[in-house]
N, C-alpha and C. Protein backbone atom coordinates (compact mmCIF):
# COMPACT_ATOMS: atom_id res chain seq x y z
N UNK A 1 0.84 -1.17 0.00
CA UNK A 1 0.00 0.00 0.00
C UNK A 1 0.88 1.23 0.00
N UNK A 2 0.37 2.42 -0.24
CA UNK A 2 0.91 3.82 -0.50
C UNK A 2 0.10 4.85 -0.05
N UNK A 3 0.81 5.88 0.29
CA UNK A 3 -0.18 7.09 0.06
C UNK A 3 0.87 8.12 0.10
N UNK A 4 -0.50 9.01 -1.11
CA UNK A 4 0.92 10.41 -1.31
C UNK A 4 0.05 11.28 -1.07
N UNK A 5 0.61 12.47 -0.46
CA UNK A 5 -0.51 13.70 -0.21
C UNK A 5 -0.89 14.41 -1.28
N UNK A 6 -2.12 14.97 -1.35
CA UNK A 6 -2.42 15.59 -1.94
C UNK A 6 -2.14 16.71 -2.43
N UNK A 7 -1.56 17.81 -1.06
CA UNK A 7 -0.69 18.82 -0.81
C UNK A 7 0.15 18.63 -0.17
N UNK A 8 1.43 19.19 0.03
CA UNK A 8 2.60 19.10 0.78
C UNK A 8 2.38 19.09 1.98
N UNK A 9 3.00 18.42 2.59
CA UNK A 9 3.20 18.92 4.19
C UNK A 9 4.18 19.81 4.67
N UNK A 10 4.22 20.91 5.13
CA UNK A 10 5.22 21.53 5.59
C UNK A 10 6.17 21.11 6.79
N UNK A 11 7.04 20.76 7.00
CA UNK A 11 8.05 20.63 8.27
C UNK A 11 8.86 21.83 8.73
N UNK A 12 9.18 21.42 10.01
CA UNK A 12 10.35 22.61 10.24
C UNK A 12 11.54 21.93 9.93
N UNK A 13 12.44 22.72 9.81
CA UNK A 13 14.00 21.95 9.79
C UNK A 13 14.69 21.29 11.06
N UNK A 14 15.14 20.52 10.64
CA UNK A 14 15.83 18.88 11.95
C UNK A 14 14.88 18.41 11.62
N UNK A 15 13.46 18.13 11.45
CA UNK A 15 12.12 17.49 11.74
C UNK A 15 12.90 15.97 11.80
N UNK A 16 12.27 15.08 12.61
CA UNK A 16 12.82 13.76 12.15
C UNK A 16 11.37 13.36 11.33
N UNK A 17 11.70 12.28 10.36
CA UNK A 17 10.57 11.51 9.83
C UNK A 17 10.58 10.15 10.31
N UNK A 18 9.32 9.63 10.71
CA UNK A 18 9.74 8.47 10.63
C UNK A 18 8.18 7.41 10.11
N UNK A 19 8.15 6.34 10.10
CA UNK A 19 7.50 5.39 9.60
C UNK A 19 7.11 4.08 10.67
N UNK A 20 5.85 4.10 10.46
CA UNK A 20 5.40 2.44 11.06
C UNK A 20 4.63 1.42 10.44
N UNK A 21 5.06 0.34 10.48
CA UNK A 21 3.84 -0.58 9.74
C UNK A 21 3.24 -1.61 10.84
N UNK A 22 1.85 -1.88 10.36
CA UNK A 22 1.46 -2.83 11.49
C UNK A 22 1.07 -3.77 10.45
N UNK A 23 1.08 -5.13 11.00
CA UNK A 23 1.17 -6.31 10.36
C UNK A 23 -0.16 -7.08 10.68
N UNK A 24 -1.19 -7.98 9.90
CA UNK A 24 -2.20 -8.66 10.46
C UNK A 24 -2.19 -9.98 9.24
N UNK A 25 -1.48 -10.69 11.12
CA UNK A 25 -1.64 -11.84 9.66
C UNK A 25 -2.73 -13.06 10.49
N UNK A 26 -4.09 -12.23 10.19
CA UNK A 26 -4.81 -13.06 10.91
C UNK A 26 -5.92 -13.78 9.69
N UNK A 27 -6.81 -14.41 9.95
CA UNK A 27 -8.04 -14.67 8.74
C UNK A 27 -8.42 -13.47 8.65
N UNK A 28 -8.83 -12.49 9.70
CA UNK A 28 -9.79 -11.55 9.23
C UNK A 28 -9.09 -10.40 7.72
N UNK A 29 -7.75 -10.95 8.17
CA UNK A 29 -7.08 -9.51 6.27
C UNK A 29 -7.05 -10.53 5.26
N UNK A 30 -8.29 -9.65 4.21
CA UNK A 30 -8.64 -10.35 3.62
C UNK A 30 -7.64 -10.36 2.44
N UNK A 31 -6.25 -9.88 2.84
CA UNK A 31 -4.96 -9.70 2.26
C UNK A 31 -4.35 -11.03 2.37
N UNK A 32 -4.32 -11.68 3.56
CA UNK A 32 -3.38 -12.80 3.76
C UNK A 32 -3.55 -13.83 2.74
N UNK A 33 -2.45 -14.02 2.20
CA UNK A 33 -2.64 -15.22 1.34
C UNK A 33 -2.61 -16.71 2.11
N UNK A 34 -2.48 -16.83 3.21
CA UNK A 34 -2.33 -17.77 3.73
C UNK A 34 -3.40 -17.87 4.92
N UNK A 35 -4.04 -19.35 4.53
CA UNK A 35 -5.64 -19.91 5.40
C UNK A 35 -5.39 -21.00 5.47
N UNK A 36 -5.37 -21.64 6.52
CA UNK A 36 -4.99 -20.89 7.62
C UNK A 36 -3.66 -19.83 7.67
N UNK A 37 -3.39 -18.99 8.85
CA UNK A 37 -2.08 -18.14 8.96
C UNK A 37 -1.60 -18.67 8.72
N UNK A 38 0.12 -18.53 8.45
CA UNK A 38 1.18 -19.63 8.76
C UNK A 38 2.04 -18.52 9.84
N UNK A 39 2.94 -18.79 10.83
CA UNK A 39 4.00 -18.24 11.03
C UNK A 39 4.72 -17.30 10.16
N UNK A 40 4.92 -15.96 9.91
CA UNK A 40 5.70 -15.12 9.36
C UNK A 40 6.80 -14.66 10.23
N UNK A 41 7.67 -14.30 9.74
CA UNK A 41 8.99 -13.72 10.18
C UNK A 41 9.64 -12.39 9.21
N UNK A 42 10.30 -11.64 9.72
CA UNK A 42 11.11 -10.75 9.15
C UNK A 42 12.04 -11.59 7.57
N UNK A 43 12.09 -10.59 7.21
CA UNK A 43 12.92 -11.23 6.09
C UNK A 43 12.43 -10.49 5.15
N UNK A 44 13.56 -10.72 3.53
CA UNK A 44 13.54 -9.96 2.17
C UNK A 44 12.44 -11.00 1.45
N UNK A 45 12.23 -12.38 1.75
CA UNK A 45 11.67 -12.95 0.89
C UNK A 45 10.21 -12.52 0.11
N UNK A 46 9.49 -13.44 -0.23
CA UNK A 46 8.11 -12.76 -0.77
C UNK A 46 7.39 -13.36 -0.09
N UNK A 47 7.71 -14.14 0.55
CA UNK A 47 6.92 -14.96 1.77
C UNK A 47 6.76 -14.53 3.76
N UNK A 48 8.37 -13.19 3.47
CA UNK A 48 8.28 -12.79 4.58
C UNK A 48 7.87 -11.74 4.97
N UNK A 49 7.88 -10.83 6.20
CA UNK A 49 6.67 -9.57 6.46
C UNK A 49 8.24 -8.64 5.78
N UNK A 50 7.86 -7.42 5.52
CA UNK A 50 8.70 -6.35 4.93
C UNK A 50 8.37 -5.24 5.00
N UNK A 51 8.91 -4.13 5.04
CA UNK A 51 7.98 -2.93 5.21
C UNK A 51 9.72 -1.92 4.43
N UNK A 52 9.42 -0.87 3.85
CA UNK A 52 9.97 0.03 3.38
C UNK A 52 9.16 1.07 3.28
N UNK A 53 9.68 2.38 4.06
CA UNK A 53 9.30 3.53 3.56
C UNK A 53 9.82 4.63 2.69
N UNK A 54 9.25 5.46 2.02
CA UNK A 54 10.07 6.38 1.60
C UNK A 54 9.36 7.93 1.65
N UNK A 55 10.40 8.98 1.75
CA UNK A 55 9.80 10.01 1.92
C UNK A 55 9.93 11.01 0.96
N UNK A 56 9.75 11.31 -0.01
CA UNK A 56 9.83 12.86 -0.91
C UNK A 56 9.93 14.09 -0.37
N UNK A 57 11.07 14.71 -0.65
CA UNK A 57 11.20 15.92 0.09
C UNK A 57 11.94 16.95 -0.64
N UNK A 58 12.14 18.56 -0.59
CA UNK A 58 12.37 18.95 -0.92
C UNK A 58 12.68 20.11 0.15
N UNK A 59 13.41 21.09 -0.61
CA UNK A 59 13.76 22.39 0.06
C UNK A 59 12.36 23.25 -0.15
N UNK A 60 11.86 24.11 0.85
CA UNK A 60 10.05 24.77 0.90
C UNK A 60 10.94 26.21 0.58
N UNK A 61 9.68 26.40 -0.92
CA UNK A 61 9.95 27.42 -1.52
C UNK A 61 8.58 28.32 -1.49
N UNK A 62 8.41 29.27 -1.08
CA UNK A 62 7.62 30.01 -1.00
C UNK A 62 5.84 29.61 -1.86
N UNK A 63 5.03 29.76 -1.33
CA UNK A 63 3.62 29.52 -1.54
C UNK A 63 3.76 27.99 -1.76
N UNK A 64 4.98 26.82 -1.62
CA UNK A 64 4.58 25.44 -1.78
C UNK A 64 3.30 24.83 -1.03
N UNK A 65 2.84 25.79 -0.19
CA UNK A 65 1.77 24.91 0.37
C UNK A 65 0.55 25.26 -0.90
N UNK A 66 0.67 25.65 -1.64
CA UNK A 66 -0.85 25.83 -2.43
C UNK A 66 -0.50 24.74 -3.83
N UNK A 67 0.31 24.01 -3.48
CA UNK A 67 0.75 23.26 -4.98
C UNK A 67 0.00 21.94 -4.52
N UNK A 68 -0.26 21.65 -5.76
CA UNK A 68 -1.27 20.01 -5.41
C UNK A 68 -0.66 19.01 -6.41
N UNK A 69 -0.53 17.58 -5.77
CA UNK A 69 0.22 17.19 -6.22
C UNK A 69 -1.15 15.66 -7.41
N UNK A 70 -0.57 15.42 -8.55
CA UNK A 70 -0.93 14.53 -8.93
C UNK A 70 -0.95 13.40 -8.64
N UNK A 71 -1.99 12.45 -7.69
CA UNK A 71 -2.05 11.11 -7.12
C UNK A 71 -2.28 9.91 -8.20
N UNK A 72 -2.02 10.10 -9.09
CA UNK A 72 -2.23 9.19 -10.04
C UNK A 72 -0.61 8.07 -10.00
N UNK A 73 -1.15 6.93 -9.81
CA UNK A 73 0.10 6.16 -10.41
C UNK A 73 0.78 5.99 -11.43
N UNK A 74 2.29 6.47 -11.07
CA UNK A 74 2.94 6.40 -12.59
C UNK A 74 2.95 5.12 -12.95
N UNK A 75 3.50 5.49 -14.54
CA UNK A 75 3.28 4.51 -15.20
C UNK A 75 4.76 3.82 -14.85
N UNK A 76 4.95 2.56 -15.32
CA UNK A 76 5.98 2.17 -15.50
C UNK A 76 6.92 2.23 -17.16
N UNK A 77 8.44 2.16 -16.83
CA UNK A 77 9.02 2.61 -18.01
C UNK A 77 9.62 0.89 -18.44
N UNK A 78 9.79 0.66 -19.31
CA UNK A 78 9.79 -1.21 -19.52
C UNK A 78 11.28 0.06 -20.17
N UNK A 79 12.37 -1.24 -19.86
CA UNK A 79 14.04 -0.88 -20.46
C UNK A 79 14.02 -2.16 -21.43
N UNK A 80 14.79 -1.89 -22.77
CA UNK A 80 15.54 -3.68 -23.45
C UNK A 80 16.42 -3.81 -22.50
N UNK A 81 17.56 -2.78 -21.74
CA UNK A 81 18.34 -3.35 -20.98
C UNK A 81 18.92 -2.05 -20.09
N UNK A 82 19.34 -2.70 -19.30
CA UNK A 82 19.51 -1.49 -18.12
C UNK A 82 20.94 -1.78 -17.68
N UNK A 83 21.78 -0.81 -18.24
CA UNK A 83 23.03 -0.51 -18.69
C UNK A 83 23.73 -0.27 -17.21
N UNK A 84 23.18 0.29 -16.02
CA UNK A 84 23.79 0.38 -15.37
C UNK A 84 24.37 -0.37 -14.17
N UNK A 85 23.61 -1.92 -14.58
CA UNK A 85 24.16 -3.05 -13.92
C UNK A 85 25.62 -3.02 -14.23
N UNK A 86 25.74 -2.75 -15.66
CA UNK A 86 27.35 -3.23 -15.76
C UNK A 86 28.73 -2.01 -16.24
N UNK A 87 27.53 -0.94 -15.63
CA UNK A 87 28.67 0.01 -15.24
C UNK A 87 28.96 0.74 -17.20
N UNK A 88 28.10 0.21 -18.43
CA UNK A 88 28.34 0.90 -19.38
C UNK A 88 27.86 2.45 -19.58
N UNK A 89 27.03 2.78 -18.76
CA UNK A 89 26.76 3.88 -19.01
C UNK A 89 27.23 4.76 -17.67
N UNK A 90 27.56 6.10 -17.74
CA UNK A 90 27.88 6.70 -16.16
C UNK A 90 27.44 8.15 -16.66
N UNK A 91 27.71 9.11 -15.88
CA UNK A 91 26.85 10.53 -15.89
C UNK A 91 27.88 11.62 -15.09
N UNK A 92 28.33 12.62 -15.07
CA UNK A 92 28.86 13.68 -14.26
C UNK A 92 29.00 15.00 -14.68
N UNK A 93 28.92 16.19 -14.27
CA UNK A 93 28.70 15.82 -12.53
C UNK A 93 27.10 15.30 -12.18
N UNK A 94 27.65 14.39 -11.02
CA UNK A 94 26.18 14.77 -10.52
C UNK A 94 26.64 14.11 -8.82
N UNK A 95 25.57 15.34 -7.92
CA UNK A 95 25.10 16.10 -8.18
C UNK A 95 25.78 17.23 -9.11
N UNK A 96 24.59 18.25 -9.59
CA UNK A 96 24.61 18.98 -10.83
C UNK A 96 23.95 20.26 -10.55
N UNK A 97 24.81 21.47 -10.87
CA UNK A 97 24.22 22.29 -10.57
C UNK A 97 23.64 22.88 -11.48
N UNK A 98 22.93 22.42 -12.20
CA UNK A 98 22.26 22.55 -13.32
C UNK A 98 22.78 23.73 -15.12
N UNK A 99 23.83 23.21 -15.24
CA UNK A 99 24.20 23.70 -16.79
C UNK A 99 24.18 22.42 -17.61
N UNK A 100 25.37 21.68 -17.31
CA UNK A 100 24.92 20.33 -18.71
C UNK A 100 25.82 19.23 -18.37
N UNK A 101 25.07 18.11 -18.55
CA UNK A 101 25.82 16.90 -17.99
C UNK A 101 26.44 15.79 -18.96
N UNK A 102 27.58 15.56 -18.69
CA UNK A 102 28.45 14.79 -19.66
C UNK A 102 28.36 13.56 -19.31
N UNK A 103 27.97 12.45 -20.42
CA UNK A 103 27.72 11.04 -20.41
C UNK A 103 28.79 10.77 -20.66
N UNK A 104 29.66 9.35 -19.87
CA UNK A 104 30.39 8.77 -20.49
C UNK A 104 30.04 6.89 -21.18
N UNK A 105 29.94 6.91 -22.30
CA UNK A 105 29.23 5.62 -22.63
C UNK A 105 30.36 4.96 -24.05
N UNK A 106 30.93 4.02 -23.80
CA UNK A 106 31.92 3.91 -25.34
C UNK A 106 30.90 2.59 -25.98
N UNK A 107 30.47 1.95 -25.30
CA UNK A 107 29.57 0.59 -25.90
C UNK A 107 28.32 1.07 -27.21
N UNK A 108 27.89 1.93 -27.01
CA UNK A 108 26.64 2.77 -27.82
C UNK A 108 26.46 4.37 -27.80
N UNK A 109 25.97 5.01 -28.17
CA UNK A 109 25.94 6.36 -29.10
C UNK A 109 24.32 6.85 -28.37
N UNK A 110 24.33 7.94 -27.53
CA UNK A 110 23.29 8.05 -27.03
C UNK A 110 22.66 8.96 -27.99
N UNK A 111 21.50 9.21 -28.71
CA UNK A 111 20.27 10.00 -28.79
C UNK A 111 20.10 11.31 -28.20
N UNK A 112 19.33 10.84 -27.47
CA UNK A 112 18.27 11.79 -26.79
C UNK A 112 18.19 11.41 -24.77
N UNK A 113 18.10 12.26 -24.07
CA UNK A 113 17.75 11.61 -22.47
C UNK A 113 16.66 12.06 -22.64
N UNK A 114 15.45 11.40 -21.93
CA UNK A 114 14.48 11.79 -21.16
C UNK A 114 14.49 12.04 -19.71
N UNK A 115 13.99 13.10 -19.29
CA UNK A 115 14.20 13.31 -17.87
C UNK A 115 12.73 13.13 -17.20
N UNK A 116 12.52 12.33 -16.16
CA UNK A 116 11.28 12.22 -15.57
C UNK A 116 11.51 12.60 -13.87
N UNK A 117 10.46 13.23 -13.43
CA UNK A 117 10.44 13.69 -12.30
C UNK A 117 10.26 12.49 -11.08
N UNK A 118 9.85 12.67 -9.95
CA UNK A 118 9.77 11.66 -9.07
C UNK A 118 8.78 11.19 -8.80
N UNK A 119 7.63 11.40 -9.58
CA UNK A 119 6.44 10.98 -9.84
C UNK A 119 6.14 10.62 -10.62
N UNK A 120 7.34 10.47 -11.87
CA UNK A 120 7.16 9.47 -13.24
C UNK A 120 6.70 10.53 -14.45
N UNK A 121 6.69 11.72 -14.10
CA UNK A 121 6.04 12.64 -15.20
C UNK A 121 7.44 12.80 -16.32
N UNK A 122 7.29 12.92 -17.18
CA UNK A 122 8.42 13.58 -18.02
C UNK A 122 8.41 14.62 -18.24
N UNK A 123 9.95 15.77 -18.09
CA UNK A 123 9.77 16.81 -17.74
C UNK A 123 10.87 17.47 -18.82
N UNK A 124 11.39 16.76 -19.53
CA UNK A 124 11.63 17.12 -20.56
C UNK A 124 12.39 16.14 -21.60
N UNK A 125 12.19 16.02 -22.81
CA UNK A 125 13.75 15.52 -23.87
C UNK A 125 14.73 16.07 -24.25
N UNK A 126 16.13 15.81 -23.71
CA UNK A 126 17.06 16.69 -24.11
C UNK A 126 17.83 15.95 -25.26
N UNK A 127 18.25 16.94 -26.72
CA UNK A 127 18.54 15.53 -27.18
C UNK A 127 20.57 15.86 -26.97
N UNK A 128 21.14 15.30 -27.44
CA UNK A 128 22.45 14.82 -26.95
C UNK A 128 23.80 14.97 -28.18
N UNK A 129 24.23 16.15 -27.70
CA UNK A 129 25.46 16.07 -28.96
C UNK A 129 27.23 15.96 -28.15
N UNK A 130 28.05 14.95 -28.69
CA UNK A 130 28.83 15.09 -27.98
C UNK A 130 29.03 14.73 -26.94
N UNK A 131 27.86 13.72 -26.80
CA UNK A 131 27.99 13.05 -25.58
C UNK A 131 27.88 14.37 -24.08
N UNK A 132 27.01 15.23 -24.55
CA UNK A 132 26.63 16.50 -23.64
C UNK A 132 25.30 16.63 -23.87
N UNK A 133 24.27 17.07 -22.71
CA UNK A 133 23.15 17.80 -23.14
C UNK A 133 22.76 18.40 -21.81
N UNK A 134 21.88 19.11 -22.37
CA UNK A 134 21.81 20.60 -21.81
C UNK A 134 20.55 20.29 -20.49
N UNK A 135 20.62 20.81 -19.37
CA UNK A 135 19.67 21.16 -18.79
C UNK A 135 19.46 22.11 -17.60
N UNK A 136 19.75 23.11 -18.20
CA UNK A 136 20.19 24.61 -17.88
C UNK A 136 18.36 25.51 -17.38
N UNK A 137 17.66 24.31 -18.22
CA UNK A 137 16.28 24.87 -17.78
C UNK A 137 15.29 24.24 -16.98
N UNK A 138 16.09 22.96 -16.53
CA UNK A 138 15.48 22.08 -14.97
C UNK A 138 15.08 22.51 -13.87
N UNK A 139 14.54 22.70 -13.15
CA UNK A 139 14.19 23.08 -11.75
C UNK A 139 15.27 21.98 -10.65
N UNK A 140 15.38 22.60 -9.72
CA UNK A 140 16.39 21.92 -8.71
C UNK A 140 15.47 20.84 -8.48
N UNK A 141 16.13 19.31 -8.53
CA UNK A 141 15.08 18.54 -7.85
C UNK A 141 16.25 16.92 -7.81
N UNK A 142 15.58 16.02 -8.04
CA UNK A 142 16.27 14.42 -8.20
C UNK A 142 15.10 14.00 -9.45
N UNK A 143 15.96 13.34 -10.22
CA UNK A 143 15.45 12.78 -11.41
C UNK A 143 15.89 11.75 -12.35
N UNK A 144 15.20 10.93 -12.57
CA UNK A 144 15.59 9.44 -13.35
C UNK A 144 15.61 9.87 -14.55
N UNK A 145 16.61 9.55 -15.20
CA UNK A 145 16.84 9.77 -16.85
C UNK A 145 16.89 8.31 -17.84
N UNK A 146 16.66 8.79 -18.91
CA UNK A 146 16.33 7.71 -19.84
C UNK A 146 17.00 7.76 -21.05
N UNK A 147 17.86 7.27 -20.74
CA UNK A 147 19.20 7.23 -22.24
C UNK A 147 18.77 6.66 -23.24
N UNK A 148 18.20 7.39 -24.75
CA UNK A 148 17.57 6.52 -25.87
C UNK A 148 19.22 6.37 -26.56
N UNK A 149 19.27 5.29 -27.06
CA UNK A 149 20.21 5.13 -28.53
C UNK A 149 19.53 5.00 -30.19
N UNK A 150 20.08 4.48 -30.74
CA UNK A 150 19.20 3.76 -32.13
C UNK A 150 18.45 2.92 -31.72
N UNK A 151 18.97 2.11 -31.04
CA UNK A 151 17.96 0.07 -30.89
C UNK A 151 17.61 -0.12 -29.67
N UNK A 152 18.64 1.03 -28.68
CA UNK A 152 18.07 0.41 -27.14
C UNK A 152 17.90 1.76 -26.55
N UNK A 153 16.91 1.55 -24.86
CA UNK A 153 17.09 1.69 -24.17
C UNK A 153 18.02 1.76 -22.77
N UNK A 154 18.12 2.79 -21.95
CA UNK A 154 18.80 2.53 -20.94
C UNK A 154 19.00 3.44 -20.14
N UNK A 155 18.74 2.97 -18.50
CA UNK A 155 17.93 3.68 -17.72
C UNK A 155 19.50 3.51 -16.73
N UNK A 156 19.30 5.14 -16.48
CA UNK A 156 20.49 5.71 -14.94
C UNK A 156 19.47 6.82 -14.26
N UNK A 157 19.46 5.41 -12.90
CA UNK A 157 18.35 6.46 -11.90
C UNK A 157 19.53 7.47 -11.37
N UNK A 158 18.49 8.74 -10.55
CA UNK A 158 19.05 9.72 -10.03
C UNK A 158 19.87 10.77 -10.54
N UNK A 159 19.32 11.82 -11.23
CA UNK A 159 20.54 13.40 -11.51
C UNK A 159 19.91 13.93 -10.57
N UNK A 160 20.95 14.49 -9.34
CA UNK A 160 20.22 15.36 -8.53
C UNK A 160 21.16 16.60 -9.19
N UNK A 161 19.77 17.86 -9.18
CA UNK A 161 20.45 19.39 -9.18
C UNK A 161 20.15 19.91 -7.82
N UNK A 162 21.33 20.91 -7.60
CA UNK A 162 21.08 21.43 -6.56
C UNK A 162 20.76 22.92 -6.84
């Protein structure tokens, strides 16, 4: 399960965040895949209880409390292959203080990046000369990019600008 606010929440600075999950692994959740219960335990498996949170945050820029955020689930981005298991594709600087970021890639010939926000929106196509492209007109934030070539795909999470 998830939930994203609708509007921001404001914090003060230090704020700690933190997270709880409660677990029911009884008949009555009509979640449990297992009838009877069985014994659960901690663990990564798909069989064991798990909980991860995460928090979106940003630096509060004046009137952010009147911004509303889109609750719609992103979509997912399907890769042919995701380059950065094996270290062929890399990115710097980053962090980036937003003028233009130099790919280093010798295996394939990048295109175009797509840049998508942290909600899966795409927020712009930059296309790519020189193994450079521009994004001098980004807003400060963290963002997953999407390296097109000719034939493939290939995905390097995270350009943060500051």
């Amino acid at each position: 399960m998830s939930y994203t606010y609708k509007k921001p929440m404001i914090v003060a600075r230090n704020t700690k965040l933190l997270g709880t999950a409660h677990y029911n692994n009884t008949t009555s959740n009509p979640y449990n895949p297992n009838n009877p219960p069985l014994a659960v335990s901690l663990g990564e498996g798909t069989n064991d209880e798990m909980f991860q949170v995460y928090f979106w945050y940003t630096t509060y820029r004046f009137s952010d409390e009147k911004l509303v955020f889109d609750t719609t689930t992103p979509k997912m981005v399907l890769m042919s292959k995701i380059a950065v298991q094996n270290n062929t594709l890399s990115i710097y600087p980053n962090p980036n203080t937003g003028e233009k970021v130099y790919i280093n890639c010798k295996e394939f010939t990048i295109q175009e990046v797509q840049i998508f926000d942290i909600q899966g929106r795409l927020i712009k196509i930059a296309p790519v000369t020189n193994n450079v492209f521009d994004i001098s007109d980004v807003q400060k934030g963290i963002y997953s990019l999407l390296f097109k070539s000719h034939s493939e795909n290939y995905i390097k999470q995270k350009l943060v600008l500051h």
